[in-house]
N, C-alpha and C. Protein backbone atom coordinates (compact mmCIF):
# COMPACT_ATOMS: atom_id res chain seq x y z
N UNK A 1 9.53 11.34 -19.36
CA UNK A 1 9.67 10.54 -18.16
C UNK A 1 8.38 9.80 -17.84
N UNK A 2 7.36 10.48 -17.95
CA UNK A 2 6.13 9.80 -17.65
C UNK A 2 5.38 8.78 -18.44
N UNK A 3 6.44 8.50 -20.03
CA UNK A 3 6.01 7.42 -20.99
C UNK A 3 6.82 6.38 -20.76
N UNK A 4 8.28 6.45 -19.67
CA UNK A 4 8.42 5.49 -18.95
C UNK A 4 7.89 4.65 -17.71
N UNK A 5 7.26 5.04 -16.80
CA UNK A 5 6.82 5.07 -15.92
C UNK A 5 5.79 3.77 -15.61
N UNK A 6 4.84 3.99 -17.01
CA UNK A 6 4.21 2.81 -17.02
C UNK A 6 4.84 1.29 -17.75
N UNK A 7 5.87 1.03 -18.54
CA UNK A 7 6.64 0.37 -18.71
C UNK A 7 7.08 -0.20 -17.59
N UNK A 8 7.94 0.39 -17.00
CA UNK A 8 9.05 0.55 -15.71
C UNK A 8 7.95 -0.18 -14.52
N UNK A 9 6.70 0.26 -14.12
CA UNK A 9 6.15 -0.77 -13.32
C UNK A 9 6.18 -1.99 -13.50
N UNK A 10 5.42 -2.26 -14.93
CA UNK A 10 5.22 -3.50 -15.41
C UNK A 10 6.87 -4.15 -15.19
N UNK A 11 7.35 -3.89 -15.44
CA UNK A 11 9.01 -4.41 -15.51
C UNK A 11 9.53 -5.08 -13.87
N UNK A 12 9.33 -3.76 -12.81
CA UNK A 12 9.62 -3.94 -11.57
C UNK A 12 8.22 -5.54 -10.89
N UNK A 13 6.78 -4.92 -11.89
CA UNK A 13 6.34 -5.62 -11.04
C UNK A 13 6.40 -7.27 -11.72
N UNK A 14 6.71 -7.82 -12.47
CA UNK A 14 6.76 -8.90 -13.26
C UNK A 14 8.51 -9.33 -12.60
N UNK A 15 9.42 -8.49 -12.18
CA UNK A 15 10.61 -8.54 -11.18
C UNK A 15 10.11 -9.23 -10.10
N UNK A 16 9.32 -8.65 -8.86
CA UNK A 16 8.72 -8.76 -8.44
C UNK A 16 7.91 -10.15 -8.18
N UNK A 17 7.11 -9.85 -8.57
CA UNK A 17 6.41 -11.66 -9.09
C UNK A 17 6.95 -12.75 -8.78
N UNK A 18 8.51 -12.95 -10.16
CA UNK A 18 9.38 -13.77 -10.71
C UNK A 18 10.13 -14.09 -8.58
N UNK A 19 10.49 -13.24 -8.32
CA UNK A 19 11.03 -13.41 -6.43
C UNK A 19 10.36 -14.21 -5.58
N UNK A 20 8.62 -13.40 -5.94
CA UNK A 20 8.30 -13.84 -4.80
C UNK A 20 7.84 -15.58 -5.23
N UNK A 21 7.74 -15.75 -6.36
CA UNK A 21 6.91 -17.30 -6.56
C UNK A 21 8.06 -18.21 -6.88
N UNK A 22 9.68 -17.85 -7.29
CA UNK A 22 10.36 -18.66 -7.26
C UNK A 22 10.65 -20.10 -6.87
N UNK A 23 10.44 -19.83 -5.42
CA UNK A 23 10.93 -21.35 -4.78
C UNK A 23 9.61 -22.00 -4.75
N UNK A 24 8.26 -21.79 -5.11
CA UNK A 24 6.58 -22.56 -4.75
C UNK A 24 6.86 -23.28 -5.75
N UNK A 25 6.51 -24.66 -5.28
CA UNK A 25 6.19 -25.80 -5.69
C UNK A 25 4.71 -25.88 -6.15
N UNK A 26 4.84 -25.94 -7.63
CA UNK A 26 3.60 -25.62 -8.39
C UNK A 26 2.48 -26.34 -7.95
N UNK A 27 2.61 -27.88 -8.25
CA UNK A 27 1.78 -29.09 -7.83
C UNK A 27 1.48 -28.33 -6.34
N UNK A 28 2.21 -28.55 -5.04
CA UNK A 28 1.60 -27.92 -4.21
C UNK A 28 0.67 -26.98 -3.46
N UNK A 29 1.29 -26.02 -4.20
CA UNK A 29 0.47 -24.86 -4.36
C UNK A 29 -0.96 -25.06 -4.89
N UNK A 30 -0.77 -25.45 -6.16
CA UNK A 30 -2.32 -25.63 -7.03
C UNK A 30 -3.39 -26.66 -6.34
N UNK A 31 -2.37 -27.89 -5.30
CA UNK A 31 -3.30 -28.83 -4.57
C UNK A 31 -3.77 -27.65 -3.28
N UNK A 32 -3.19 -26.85 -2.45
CA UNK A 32 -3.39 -26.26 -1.41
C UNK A 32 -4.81 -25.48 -2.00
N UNK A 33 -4.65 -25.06 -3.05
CA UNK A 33 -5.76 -23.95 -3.38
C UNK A 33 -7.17 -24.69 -3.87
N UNK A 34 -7.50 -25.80 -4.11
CA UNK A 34 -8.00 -26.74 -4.07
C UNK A 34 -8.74 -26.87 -2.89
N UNK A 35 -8.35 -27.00 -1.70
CA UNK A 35 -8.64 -26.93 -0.71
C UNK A 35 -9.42 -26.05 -0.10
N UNK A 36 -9.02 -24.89 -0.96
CA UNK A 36 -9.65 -23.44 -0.04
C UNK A 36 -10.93 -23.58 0.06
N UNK A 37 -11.78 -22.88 0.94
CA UNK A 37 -13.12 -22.42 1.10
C UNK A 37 -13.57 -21.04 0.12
N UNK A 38 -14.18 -21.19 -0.97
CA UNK A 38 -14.11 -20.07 -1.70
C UNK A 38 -15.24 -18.73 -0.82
N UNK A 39 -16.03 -19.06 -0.10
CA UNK A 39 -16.80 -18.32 0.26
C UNK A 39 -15.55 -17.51 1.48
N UNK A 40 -15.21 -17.93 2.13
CA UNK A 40 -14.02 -17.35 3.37
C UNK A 40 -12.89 -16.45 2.74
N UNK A 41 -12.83 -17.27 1.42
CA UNK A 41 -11.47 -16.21 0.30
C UNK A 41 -12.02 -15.11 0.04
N UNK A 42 -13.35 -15.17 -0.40
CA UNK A 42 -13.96 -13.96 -1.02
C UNK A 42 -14.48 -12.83 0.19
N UNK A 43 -14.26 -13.65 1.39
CA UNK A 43 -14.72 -12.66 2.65
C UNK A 43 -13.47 -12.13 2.76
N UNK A 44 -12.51 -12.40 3.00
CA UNK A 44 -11.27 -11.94 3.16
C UNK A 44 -10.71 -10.80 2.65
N UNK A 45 -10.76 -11.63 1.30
CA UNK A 45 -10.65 -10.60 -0.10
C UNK A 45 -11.29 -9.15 -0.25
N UNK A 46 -12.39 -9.25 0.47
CA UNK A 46 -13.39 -8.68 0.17
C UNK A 46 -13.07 -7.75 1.74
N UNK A 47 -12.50 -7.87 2.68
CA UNK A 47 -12.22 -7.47 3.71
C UNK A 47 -11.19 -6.46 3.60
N UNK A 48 -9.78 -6.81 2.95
CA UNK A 48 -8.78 -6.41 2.44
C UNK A 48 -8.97 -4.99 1.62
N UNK A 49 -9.27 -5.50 0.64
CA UNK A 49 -10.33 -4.34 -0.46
C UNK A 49 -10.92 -3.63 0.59
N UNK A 50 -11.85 -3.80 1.41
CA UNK A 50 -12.76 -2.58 2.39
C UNK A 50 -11.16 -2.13 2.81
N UNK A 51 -10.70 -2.59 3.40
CA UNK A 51 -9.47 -1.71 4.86
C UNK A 51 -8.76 -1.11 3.37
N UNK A 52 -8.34 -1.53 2.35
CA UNK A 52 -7.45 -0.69 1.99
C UNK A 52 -8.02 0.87 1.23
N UNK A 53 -9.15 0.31 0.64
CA UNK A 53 -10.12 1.61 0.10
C UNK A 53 -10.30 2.98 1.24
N UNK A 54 -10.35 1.69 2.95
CA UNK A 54 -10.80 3.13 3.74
C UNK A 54 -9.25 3.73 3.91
N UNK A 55 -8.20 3.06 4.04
CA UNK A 55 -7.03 3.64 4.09
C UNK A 55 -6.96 4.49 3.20
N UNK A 56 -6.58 4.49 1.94
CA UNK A 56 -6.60 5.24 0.90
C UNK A 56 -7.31 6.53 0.88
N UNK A 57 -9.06 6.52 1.50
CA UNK A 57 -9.66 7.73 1.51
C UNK A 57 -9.26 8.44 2.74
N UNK A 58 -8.55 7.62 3.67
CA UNK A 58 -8.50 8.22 5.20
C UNK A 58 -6.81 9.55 4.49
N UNK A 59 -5.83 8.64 4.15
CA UNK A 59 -4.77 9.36 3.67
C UNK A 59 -5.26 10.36 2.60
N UNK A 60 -6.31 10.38 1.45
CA UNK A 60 -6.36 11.24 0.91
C UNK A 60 -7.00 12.29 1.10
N UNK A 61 -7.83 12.46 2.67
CA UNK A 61 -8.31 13.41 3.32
C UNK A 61 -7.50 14.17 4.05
N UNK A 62 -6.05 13.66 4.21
CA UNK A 62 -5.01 14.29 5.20
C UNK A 62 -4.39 15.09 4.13
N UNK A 63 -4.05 14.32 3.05
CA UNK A 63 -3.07 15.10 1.80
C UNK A 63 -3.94 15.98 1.22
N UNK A 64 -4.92 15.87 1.33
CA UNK A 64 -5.72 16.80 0.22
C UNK A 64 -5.42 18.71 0.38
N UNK A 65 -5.36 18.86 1.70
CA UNK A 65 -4.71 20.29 1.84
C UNK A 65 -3.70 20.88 1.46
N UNK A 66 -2.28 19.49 1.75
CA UNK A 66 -0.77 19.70 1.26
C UNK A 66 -1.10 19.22 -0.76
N UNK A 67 -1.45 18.98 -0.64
CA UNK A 67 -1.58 18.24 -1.99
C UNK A 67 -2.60 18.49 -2.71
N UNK A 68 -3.24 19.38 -2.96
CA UNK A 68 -4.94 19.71 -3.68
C UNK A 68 -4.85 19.57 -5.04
N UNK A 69 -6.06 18.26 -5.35
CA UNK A 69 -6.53 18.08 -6.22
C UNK A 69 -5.81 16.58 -6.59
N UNK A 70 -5.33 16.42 -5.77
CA UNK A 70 -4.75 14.45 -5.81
C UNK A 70 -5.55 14.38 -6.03
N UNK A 71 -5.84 12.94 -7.10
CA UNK A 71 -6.76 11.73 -7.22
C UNK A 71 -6.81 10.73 -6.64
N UNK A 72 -8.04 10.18 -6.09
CA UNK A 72 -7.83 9.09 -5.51
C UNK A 72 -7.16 7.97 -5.96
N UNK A 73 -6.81 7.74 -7.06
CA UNK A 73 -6.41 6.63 -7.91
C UNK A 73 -4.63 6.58 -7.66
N UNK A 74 -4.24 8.38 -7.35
CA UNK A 74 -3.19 8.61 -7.39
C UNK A 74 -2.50 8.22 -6.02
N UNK A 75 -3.15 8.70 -4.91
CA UNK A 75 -3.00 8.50 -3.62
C UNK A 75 -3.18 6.78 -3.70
N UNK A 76 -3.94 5.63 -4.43
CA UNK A 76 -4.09 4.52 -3.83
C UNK A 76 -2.59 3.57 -5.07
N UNK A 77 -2.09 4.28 -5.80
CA UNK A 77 -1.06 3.79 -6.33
C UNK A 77 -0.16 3.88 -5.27
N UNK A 78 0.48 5.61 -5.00
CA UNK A 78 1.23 5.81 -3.85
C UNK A 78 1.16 5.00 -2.72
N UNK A 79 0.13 5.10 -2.22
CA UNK A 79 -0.09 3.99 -0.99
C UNK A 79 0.28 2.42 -1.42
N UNK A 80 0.24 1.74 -1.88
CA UNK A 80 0.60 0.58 -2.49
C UNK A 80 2.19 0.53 -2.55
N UNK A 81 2.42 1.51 -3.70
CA UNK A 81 4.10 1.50 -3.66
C UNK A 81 4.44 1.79 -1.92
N UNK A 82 4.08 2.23 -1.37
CA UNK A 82 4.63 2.73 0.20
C UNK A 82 4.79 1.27 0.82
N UNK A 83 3.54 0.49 0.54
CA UNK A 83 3.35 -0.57 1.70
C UNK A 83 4.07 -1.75 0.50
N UNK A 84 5.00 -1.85 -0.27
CA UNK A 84 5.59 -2.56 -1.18
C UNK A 84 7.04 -2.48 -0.98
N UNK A 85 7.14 -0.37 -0.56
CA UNK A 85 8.40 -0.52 0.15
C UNK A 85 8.86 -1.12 1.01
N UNK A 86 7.72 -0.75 2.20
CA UNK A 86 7.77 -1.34 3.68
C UNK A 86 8.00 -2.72 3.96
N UNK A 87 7.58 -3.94 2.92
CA UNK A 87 8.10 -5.10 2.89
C UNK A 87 9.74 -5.48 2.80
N UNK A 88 10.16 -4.57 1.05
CA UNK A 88 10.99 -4.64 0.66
C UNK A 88 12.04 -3.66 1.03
N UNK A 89 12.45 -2.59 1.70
CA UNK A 89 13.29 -2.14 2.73
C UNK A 89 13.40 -1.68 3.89
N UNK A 90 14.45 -1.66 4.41
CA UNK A 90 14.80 -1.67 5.98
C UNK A 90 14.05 -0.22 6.54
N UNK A 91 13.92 -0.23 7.97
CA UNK A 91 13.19 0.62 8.67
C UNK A 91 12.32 2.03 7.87
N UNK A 92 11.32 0.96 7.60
CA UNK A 92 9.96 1.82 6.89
C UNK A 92 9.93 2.37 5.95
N UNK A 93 11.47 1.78 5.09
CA UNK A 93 11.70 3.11 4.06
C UNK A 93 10.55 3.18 2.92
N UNK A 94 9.42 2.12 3.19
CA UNK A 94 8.26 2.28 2.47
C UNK A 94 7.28 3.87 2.41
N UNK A 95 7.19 3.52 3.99
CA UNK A 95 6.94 5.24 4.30
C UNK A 95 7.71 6.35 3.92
N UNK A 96 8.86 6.23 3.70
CA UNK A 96 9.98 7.66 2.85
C UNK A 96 9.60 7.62 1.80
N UNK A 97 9.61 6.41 0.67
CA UNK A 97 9.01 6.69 -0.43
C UNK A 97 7.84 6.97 -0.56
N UNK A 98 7.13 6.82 0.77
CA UNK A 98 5.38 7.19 0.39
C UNK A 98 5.25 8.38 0.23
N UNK A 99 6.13 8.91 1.13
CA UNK A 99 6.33 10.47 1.67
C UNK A 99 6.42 11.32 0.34
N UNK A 100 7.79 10.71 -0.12
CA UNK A 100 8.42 11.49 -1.59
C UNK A 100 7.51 11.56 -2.74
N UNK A 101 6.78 10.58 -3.07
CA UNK A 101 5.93 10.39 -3.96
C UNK A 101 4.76 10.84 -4.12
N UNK A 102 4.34 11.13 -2.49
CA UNK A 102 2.92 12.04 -1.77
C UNK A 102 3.22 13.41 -2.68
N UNK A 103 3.86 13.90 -2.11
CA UNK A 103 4.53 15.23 -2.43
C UNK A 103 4.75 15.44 -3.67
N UNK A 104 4.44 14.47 -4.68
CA UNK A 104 4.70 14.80 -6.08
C UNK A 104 5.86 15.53 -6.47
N UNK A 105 7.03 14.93 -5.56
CA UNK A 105 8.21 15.12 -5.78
C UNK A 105 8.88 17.01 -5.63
N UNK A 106 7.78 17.43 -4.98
CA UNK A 106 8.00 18.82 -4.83
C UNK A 106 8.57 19.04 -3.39
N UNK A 107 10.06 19.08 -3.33
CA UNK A 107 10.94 19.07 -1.83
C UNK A 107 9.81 20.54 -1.29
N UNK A 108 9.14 21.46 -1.39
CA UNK A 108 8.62 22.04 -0.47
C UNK A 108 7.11 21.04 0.21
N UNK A 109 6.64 20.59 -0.56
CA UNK A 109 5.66 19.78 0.57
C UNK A 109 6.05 18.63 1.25
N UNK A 110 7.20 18.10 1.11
CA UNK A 110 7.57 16.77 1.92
C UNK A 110 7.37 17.08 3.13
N UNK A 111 7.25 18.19 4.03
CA UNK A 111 7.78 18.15 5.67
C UNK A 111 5.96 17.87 5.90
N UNK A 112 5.20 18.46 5.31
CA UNK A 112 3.64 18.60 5.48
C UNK A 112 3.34 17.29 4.99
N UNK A 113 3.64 16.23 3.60
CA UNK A 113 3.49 15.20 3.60
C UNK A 113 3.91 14.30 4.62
N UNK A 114 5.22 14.59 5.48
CA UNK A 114 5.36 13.28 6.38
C UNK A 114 4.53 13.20 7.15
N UNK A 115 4.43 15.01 7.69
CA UNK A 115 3.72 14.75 8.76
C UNK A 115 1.78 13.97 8.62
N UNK A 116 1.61 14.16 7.45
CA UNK A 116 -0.03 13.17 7.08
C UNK A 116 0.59 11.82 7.27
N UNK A 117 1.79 11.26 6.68
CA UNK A 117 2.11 9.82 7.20
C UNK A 117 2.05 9.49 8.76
N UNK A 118 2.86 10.57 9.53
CA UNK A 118 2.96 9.87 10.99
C UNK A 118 1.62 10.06 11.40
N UNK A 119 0.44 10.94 11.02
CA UNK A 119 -0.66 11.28 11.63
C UNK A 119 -1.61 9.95 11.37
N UNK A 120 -1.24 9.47 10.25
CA UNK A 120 -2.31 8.26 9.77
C UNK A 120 -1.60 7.27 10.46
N UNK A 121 -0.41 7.39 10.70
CA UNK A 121 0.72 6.01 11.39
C UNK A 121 0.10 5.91 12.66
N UNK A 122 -0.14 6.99 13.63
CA UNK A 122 -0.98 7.38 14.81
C UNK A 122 -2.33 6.94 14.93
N UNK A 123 -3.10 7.66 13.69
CA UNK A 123 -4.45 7.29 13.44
C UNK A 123 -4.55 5.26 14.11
N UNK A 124 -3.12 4.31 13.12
CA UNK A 124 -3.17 3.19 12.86
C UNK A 124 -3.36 2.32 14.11
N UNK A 125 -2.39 3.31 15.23
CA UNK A 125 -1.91 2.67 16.19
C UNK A 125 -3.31 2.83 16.88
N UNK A 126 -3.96 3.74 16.82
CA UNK A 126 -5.54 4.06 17.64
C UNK A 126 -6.59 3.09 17.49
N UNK A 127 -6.65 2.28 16.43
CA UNK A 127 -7.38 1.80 15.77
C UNK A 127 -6.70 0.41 16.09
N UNK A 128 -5.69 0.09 15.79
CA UNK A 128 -5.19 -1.11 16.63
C UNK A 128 -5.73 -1.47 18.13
N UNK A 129 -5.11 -0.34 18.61
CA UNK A 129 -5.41 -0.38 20.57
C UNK A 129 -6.90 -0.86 20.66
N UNK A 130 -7.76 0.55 19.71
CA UNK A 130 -9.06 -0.67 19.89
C UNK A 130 -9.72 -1.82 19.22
N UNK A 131 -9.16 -2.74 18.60
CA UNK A 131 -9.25 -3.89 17.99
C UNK A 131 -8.85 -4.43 19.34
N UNK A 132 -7.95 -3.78 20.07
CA UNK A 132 -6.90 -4.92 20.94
C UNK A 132 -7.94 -5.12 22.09
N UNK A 133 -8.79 -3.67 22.32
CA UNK A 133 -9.21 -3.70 23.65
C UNK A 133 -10.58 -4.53 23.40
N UNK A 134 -11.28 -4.85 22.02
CA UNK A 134 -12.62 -5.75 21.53
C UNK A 134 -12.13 -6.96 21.95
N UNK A 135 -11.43 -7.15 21.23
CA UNK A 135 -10.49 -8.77 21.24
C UNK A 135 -10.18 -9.03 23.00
């Protein structure tokens, strides 16, 4: 199963891809990017990368008890597929699969994995409020 696995991404994510760039108008696109400010992309970019790295270590400090000896690499795949779900199905089911996948598919840690999801979901909302209250 696990010599599928890496196939099977590449497959979903080249699926994937093929959806989301369908209808872009090439010429357009390639003139818009033209345009960009490369120093502001690379801040961005570079912004993105920080929030998701601290996400990743923030969740793999919650799982690490239910889950000992995750890798970080493992937790920042999981996390990815979660927030890939969350685009692509209805009410959060990104987070169910984050859940299932946390858990390394072992139905006794799922109830201890969700609960690290809603705690970091909490964590999110804390951290929002004070962005909201700077702003």
């Amino acid at each position: 199963m696990a010599r599928l696995a890496g196939p099977l991404k590449l497959v979903v994510g080249i699926a994937l891809l093929y959806f989301a760039l369908r209808d872009v108008q090439i010429e357009a696109f390639l003139e818009a990017i033209g345009h960009l400010d490369l120093g502001w992309l690379a801040l961005v970019l570079g912004l993105i990368l920080a929030g998701l790295m601290l996400k990743t270590w923030r969740w793999a400090l919650l799982l690490s008890p239910v889950v000992p000896g995750i890798a970080f690499r493992d937790v920042l795949g999981v996390l990815l597929v979660g927030q890939a779900g969350n685009i692509l199905l209805p009410l959060r089911g990104g987070d169910v699969l984050r859940s299932w996948l946390g858990s390394s598919s072992d139905v006794s840690r799922l109830p201890s994995v969700i609960t690290t999801v809603m705690i970091e979901k909490g964590l999110d909302a804390v951290i929002l409020a004070m962005a909201m209250a700077l702003a």
